[in-house]
C-alpha atoms as a PDB file:
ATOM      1  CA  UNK A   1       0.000   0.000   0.000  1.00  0.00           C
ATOM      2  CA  UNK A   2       1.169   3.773  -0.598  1.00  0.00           C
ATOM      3  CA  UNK A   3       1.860   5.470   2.338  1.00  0.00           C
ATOM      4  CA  UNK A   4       1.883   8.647   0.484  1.00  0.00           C
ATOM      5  CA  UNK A   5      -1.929   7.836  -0.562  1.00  0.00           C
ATOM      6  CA  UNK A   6      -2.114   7.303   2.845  1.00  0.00           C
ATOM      7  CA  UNK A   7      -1.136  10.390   4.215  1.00  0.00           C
ATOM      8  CA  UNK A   8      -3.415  12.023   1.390  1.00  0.00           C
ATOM      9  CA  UNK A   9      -6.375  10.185   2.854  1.00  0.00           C
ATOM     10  CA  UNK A  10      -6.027  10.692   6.341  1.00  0.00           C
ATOM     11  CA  UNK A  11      -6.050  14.893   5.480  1.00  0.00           C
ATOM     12  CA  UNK A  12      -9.456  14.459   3.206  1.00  0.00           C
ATOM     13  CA  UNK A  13     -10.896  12.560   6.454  1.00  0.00           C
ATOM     14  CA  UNK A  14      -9.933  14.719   8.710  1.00  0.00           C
ATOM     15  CA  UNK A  15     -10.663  18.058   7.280  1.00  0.00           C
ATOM     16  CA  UNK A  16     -13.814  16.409   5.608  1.00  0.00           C
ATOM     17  CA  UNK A  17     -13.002  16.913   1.704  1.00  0.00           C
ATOM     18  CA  UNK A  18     -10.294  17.337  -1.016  1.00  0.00           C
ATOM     19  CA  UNK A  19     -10.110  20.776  -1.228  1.00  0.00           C
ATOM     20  CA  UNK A  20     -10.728  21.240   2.569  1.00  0.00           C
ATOM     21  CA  UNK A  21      -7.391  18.834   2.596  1.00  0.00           C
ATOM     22  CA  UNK A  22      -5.349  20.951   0.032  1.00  0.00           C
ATOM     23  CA  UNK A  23      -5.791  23.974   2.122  1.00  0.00           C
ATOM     24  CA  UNK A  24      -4.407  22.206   5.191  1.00  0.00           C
ATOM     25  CA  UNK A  25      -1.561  19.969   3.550  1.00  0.00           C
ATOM     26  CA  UNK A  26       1.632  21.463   4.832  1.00  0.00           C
ATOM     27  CA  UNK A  27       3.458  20.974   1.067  1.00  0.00           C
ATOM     28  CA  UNK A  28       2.474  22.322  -2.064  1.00  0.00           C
ATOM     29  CA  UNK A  29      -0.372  19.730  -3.408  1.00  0.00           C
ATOM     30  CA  UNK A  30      -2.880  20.597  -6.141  1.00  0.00           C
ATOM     31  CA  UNK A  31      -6.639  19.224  -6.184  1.00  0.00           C
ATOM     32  CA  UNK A  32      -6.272  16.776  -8.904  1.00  0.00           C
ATOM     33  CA  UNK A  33      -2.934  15.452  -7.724  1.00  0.00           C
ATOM     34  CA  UNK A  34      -5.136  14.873  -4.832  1.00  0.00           C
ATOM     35  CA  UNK A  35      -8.626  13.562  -6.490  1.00  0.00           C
ATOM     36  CA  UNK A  36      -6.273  11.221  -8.524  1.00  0.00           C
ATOM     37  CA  UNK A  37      -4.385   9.640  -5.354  1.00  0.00           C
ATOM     38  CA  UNK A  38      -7.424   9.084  -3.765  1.00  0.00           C
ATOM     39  CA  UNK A  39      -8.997   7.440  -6.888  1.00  0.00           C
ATOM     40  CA  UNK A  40      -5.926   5.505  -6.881  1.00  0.00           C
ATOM     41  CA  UNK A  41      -5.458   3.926  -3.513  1.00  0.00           C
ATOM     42  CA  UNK A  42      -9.496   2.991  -3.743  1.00  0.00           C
ATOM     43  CA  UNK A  43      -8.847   1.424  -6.554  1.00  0.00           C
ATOM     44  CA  UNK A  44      -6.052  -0.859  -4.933  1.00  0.00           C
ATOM     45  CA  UNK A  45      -8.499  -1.662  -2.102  1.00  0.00           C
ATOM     46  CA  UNK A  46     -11.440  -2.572  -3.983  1.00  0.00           C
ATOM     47  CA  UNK A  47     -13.166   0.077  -2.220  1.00  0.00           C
ATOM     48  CA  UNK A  48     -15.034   3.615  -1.770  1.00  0.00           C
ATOM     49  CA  UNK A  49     -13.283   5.597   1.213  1.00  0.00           C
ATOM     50  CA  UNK A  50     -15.902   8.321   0.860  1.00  0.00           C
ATOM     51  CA  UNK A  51     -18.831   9.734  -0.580  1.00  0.00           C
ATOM     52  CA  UNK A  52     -18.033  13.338  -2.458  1.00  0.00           C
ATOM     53  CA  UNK A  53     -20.737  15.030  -2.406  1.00  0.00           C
ATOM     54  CA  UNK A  54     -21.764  15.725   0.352  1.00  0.00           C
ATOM     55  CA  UNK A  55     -18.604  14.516   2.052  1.00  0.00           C
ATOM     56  CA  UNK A  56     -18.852  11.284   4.273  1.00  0.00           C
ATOM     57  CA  UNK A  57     -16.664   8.525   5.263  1.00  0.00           C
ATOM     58  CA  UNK A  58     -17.949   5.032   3.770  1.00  0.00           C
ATOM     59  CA  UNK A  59     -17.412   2.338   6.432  1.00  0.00           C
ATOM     60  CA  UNK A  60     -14.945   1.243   4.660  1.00  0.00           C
ATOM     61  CA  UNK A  61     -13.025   4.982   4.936  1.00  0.00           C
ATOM     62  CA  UNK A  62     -13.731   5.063   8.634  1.00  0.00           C
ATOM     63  CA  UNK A  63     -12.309   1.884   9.411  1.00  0.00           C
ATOM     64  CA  UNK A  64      -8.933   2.432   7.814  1.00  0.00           C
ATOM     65  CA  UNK A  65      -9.549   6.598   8.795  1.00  0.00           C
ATOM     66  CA  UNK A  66      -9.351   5.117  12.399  1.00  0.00           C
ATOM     67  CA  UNK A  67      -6.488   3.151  11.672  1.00  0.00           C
ATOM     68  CA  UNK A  68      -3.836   5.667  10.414  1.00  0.00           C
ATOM     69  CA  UNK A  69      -5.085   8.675  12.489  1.00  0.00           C
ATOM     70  CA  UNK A  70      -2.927   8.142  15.735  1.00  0.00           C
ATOM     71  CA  UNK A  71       0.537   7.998  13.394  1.00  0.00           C
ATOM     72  CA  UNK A  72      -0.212  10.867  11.370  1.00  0.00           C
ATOM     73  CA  UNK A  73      -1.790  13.218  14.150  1.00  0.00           C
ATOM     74  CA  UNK A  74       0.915  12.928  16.437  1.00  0.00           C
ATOM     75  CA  UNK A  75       3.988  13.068  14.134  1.00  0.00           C
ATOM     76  CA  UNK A  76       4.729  16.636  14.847  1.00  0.00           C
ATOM     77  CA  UNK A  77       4.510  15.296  18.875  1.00  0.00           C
ATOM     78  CA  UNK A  78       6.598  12.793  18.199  1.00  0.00           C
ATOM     79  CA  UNK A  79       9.509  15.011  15.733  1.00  0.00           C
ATOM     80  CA  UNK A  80       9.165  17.580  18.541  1.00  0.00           C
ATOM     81  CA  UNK A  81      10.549  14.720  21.270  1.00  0.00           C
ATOM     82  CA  UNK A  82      13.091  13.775  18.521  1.00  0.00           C
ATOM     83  CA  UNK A  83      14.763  16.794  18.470  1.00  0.00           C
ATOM     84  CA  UNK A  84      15.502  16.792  22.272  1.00  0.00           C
ATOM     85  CA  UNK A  85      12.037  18.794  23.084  1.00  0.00           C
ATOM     86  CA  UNK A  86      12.797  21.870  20.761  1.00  0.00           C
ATOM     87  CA  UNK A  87       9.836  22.366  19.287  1.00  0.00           C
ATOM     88  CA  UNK A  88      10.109  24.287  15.696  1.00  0.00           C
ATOM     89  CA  UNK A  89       6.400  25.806  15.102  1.00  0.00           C
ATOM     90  CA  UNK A  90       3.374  26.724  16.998  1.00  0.00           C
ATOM     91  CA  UNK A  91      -0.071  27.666  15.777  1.00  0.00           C
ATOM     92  CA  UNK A  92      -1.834  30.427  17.885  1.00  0.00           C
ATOM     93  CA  UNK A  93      -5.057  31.903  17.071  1.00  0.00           C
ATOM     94  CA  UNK A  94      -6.950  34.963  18.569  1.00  0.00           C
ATOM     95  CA  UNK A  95      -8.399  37.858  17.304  1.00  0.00           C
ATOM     96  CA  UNK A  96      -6.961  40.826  15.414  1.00  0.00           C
ATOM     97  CA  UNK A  97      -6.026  43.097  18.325  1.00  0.00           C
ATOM     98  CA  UNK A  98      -4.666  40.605  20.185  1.00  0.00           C
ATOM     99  CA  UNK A  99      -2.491  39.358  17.544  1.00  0.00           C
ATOM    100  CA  UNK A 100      -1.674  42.565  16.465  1.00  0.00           C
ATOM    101  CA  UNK A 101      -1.155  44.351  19.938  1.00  0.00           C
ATOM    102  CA  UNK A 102      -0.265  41.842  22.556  1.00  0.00           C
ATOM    103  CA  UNK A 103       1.039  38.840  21.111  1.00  0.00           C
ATOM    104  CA  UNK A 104       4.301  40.555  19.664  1.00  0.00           C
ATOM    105  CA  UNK A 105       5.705  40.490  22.943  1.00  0.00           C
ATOM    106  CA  UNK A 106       4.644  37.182  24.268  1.00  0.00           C
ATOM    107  CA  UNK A 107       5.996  35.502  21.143  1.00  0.00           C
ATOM    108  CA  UNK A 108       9.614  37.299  21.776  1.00  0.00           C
ATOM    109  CA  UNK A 109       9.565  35.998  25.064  1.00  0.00           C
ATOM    110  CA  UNK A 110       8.734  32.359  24.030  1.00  0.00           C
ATOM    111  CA  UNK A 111      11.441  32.413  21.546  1.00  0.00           C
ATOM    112  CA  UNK A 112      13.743  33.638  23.749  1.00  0.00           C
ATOM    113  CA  UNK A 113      13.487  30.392  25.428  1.00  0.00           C
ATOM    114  CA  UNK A 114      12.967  28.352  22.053  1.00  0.00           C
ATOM    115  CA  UNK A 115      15.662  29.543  19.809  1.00  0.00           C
ATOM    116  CA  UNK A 116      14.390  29.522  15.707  1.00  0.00           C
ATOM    117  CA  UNK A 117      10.695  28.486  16.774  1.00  0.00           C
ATOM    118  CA  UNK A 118       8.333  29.358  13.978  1.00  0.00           C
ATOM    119  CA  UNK A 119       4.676  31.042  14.477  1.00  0.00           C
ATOM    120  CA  UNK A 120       1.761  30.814  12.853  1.00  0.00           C
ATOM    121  CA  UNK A 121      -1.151  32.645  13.011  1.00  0.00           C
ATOM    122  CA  UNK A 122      -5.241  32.805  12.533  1.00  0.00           C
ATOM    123  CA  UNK A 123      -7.134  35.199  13.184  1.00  0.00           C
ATOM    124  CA  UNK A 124     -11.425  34.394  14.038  1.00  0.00           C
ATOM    125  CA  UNK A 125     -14.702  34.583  16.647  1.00  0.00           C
ATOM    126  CA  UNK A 126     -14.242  32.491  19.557  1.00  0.00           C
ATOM    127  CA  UNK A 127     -16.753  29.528  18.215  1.00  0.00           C
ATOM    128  CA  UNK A 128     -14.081  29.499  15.019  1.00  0.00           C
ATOM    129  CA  UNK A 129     -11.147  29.128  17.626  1.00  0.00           C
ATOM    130  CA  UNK A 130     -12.594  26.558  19.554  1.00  0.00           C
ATOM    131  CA  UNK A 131     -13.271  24.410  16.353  1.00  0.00           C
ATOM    132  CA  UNK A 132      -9.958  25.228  15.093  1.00  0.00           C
ATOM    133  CA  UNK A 133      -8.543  23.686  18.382  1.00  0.00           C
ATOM    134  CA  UNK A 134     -10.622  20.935  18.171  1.00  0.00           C
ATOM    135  CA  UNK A 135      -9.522  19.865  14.473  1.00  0.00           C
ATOM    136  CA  UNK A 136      -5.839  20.543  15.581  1.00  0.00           C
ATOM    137  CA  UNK A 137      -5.640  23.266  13.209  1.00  0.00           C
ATOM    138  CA  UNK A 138      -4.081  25.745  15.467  1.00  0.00           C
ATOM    139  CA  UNK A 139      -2.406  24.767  18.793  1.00  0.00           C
ATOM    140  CA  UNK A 140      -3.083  27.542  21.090  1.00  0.00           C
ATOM    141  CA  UNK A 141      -5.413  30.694  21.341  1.00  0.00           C
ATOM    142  CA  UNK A 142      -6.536  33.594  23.434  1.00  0.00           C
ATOM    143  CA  UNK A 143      -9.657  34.721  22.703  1.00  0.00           C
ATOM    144  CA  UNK A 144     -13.063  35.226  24.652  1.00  0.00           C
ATOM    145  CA  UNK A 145     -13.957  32.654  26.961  1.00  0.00           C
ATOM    146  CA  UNK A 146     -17.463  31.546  28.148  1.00  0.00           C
ATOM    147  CA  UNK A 147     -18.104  29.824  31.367  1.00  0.00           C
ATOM    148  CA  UNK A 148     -18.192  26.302  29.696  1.00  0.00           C
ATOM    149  CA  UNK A 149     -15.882  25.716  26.633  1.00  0.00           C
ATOM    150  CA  UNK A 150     -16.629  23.072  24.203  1.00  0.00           C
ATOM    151  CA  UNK A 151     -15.943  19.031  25.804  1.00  0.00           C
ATOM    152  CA  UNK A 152     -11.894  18.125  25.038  1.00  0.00           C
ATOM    153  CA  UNK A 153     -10.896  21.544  25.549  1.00  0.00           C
ATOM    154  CA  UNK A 154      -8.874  23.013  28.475  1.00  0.00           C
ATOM    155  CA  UNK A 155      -8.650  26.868  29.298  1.00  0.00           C
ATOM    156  CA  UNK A 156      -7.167  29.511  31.528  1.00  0.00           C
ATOM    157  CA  UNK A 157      -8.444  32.818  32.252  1.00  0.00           C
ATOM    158  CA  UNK A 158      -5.997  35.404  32.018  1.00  0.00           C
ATOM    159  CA  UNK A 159      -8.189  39.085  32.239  1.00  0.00           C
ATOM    160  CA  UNK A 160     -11.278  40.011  32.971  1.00  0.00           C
ATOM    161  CA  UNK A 161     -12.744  42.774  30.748  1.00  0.00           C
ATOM    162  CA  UNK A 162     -16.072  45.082  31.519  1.00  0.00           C
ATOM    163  CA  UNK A 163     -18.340  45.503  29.035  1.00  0.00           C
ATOM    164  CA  UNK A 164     -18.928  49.303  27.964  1.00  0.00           C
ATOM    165  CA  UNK A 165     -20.990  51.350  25.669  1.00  0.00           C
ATOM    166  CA  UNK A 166     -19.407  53.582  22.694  1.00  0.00           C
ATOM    167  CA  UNK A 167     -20.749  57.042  22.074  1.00  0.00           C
ATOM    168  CA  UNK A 168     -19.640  59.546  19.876  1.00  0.00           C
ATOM    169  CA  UNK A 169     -17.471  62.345  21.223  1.00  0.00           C
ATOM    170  CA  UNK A 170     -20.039  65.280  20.970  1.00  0.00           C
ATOM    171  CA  UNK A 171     -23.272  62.820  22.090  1.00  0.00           C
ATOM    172  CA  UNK A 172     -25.369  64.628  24.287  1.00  0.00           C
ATOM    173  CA  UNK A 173     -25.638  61.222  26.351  1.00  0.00           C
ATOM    174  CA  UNK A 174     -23.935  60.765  29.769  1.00  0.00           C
ATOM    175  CA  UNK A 175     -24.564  57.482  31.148  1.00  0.00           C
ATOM    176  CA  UNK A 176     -26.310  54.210  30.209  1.00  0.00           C
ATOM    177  CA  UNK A 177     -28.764  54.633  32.635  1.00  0.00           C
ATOM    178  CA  UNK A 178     -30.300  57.446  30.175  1.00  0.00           C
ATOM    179  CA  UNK A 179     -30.859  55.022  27.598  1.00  0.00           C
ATOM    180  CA  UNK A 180     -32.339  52.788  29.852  1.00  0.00           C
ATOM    181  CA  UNK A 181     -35.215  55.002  31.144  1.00  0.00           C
ATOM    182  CA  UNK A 182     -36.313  55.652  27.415  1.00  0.00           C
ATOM    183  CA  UNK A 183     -39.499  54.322  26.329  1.00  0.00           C
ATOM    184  CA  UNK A 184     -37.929  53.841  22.749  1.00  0.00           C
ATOM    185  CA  UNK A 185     -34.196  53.834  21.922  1.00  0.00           C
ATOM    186  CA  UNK A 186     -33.900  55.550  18.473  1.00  0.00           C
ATOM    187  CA  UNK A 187     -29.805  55.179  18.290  1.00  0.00           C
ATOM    188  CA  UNK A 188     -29.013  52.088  16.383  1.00  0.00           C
ATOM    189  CA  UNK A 189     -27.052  49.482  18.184  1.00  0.00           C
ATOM    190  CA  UNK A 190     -23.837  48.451  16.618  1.00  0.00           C
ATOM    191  CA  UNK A 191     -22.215  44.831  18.102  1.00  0.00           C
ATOM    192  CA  UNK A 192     -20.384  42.059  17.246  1.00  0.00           C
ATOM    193  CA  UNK A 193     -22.634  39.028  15.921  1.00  0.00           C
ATOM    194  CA  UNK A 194     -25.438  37.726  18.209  1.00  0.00           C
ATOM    195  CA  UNK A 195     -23.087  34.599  18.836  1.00  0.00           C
ATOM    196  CA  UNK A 196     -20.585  36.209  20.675  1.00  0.00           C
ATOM    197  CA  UNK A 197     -19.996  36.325  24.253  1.00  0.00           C
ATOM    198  CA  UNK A 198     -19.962  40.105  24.216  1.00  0.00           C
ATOM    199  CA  UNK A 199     -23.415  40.276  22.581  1.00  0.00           C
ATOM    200  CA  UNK A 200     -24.865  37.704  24.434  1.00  0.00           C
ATOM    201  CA  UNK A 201     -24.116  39.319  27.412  1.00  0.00           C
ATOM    202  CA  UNK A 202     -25.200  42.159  26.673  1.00  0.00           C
ATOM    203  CA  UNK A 203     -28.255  40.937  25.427  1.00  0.00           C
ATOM    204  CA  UNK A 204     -29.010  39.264  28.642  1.00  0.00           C
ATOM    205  CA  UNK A 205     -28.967  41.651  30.898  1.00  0.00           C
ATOM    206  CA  UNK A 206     -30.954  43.861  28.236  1.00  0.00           C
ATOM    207  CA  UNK A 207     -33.510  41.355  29.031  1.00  0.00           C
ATOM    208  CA  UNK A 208     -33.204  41.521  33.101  1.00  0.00           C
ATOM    209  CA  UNK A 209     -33.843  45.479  32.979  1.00  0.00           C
ATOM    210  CA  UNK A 210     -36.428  45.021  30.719  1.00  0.00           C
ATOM    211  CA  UNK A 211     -35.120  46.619  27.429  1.00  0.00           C
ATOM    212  CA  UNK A 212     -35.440  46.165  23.938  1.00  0.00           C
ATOM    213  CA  UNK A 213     -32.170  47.594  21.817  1.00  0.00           C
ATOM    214  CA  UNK A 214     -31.675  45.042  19.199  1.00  0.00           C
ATOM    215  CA  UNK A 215     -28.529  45.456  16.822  1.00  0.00           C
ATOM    216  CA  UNK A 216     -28.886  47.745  13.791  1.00  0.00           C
ATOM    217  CA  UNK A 217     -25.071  46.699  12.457  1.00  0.00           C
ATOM    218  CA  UNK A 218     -23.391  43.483  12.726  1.00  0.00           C
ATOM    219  CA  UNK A 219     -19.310  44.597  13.004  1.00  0.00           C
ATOM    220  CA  UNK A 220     -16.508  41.825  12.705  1.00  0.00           C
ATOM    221  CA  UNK A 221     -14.080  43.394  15.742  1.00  0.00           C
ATOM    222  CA  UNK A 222     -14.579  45.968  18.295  1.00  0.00           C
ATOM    223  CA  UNK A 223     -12.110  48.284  15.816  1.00  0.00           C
ATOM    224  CA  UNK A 224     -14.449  48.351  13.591  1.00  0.00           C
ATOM    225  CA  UNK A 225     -17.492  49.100  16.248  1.00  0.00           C
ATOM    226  CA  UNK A 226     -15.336  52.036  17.141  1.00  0.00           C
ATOM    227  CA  UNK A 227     -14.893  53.258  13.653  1.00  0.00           C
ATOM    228  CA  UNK A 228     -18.900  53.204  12.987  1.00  0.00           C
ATOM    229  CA  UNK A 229     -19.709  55.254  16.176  1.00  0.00           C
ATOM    230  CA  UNK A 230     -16.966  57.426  15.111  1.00  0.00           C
ATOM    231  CA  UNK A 231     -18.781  57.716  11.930  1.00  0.00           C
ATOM    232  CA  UNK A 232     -21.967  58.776  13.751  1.00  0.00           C
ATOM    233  CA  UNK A 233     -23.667  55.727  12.529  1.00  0.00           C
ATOM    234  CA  UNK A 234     -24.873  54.547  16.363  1.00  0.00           C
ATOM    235  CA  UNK A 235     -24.045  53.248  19.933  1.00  0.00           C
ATOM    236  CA  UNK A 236     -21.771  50.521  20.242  1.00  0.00           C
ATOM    237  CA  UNK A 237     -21.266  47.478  22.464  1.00  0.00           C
ATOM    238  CA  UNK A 238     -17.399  47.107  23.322  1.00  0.00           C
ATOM    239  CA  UNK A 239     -15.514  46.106  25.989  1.00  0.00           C
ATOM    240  CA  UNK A 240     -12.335  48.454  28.067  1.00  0.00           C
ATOM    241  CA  UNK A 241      -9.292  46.994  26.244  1.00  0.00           C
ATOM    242  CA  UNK A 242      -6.477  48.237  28.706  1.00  0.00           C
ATOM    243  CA  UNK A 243      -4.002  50.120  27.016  1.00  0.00           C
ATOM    244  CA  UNK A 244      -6.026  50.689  23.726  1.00  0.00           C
ATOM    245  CA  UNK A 245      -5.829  54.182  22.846  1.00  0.00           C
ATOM    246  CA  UNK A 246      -9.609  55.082  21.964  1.00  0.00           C
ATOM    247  CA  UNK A 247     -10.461  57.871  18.762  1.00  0.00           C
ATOM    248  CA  UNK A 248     -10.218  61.004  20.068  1.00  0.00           C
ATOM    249  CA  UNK A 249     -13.635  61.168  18.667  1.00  0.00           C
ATOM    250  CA  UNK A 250     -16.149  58.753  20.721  1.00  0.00           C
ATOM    251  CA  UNK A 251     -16.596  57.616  24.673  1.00  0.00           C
ATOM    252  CA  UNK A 252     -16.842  55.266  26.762  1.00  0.00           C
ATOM    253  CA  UNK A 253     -20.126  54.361  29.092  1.00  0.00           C
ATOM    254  CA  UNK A 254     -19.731  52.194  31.945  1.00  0.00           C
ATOM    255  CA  UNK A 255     -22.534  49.468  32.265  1.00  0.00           C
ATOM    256  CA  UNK A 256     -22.785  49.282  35.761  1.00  0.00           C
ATOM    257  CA  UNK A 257     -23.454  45.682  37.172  1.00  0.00           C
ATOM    258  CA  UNK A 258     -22.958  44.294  33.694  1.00  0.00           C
ATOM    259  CA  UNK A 259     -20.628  41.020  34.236  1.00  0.00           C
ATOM    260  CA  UNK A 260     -17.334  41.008  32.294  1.00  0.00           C
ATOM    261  CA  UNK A 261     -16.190  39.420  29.491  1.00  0.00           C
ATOM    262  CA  UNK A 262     -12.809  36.796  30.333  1.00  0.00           C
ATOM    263  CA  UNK A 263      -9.887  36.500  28.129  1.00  0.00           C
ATOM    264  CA  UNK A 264      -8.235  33.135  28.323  1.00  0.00           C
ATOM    265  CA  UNK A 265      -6.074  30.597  27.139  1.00  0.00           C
ATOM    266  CA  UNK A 266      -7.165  27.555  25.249  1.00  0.00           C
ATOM    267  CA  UNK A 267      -5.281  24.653  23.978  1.00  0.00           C
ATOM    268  CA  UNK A 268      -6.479  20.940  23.656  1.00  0.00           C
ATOM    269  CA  UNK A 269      -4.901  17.732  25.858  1.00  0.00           C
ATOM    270  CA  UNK A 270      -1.662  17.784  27.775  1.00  0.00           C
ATOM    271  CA  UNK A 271       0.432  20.882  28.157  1.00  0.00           C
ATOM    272  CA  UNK A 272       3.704  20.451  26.215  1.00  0.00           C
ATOM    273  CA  UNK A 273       7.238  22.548  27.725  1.00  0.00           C
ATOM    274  CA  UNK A 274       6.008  24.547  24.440  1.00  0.00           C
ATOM    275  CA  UNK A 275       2.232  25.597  25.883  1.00  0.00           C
ATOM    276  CA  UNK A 276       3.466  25.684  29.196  1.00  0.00           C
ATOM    277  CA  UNK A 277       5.585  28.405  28.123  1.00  0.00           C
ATOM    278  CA  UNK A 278       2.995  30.468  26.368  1.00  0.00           C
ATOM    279  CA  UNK A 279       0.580  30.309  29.049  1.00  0.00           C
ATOM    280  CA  UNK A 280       3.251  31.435  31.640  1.00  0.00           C
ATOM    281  CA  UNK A 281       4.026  34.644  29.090  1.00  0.00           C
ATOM    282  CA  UNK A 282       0.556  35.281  28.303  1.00  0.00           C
ATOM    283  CA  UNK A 283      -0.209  35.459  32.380  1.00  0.00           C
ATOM    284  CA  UNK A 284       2.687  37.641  32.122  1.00  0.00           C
ATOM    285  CA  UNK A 285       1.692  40.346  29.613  1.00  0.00           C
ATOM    286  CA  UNK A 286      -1.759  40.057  31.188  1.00  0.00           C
ATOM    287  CA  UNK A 287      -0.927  41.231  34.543  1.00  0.00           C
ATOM    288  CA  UNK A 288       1.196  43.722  33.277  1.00  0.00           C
ATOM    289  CA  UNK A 289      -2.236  45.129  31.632  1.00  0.00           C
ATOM    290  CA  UNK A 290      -4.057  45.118  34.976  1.00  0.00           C
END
């Protein structure tokens, strides 16, 4: 049997598709290079693997899926012990301003301690960090954390956040409180998507005070939230990044007795020297924020 085909197979099962596996192949591989290697090794074992459209294992493909998936998920693991515990890459996720802003410094650290170690990085929502963990796409990531995280996952809170309202500069509009004595709010509400922990939080306790504000714009990151009620397009839902320089041109609200968001850490199974090292950086830079 190929073990090259092999290899091929065990990336379409596991990322659930040939292009899906093409994107995730660490070499240069196009789609019919792939399409014909699979086509291949079926044909040498008398036998569909899996059904293209839409994408499922046979029984066949989930036997032999099952077979070859402890070797080829933990060869990194096991090059990594290899070469004496000096681990050469990492994948971190997190969002934008935390990649952008934080993790600069917490990555010098770590390679201070592994010389030549190689980063990679993804940015996304919490829910697309979580299932990036959970396909062993990425390693590591800070990002919002919820009070349960999803089963196989392990996390560490590192900062606790309040949750604040965004005004523009010259609004006429002091405190929260205002808004929440209105019959009708009129402002549109600008927030991250209705699946994040911010908005869902916010949402809630919405509810408990007995207000209806429901969004008027869906923003990707808190940047751009800030850039919109800059704009004068609305109130936004944010949280007090510490450290952040704000536009000169909006404010902050506090929302008093609103819980906070938590940052944390997330990674999946045992903590290698590697993780162990990034979480003791990222408690680091997150008590020097404090």
């Amino acid at each position: 049997m190929n073990v090259h085909h092999l290899e091929l197979f065990y990336y379409v099962a596991r990322h659930g598709g040939i292009m899906p596996a093409v994107h995730n192949i660490p070499y240069g591989i196009q789609q019919p290079a792939v399409s014909s290697q699979m086509a291949q090794l079926e044909e040498f074992l008398g036998a569909a693997l899996f059904h293209r459209r839409p994408f499922e294992l046979t029984p066949e493909g989930d036997k032999l899926f099952r077979l070859i998936e402890p070797f080829f998920s933990n060869l990194d693991q096991v090059a990594g012990e290899l070469q004496g515990g000096r681990l050469r890459q990492i994948r971190v996720g997190a969002s934008t301003i935390v990649l952008r802003e934080h993790l600069p410094e917490v990555f010098q650290a770590v390679r201070d301690k592994f010389p030549g170690l190689k980063l990679s990085l993804r940015e996304g929502y919490p829910a697309q960090l979580e299932d990036l963990l959970l396909r062993g796409e990425i390693d590591f990531a800070i990002s919002l954390v919820e009070k349960k995280t999803a089963a196989g996952l392990r996390s560490l809170t590192l900062i606790e956040l309040p949750v604040v309202l965004l005004v523009e500069k010259g609004s006429g509009i002091r405190s929260a409180e205002e808004l929440w004595r209105r019959d009708k709010i009129d402002e549109p509400l600008i927030c991250l998507p209705a699946a994040e922990t911010v908005s869902k939080i916010f949402q809630e306790q919405l509810q408990q005070r007995g207000v209806d504000w429901f969004p008027g714009i869906e923003a990707s990151s808190v940047d751009l939230i800030e850039d919109y009620v800059a704009g004068g397009l609305g109130i936004g839902v944010s949280v007090a990044i510490p450290r952040k320089g704000s536009s000169s041109r909006v404010r902050a609200l506090p929302l008093e007795g609103f819980p906070p968001v938590v940052i944390g850490a997330l990674w999946r199974g045992r903590k290698s020297p590697l993780i162990e090292t990034f979480l003791a950086e990222a408690q680091r830079r997150a008590k020097q924020l404090v």
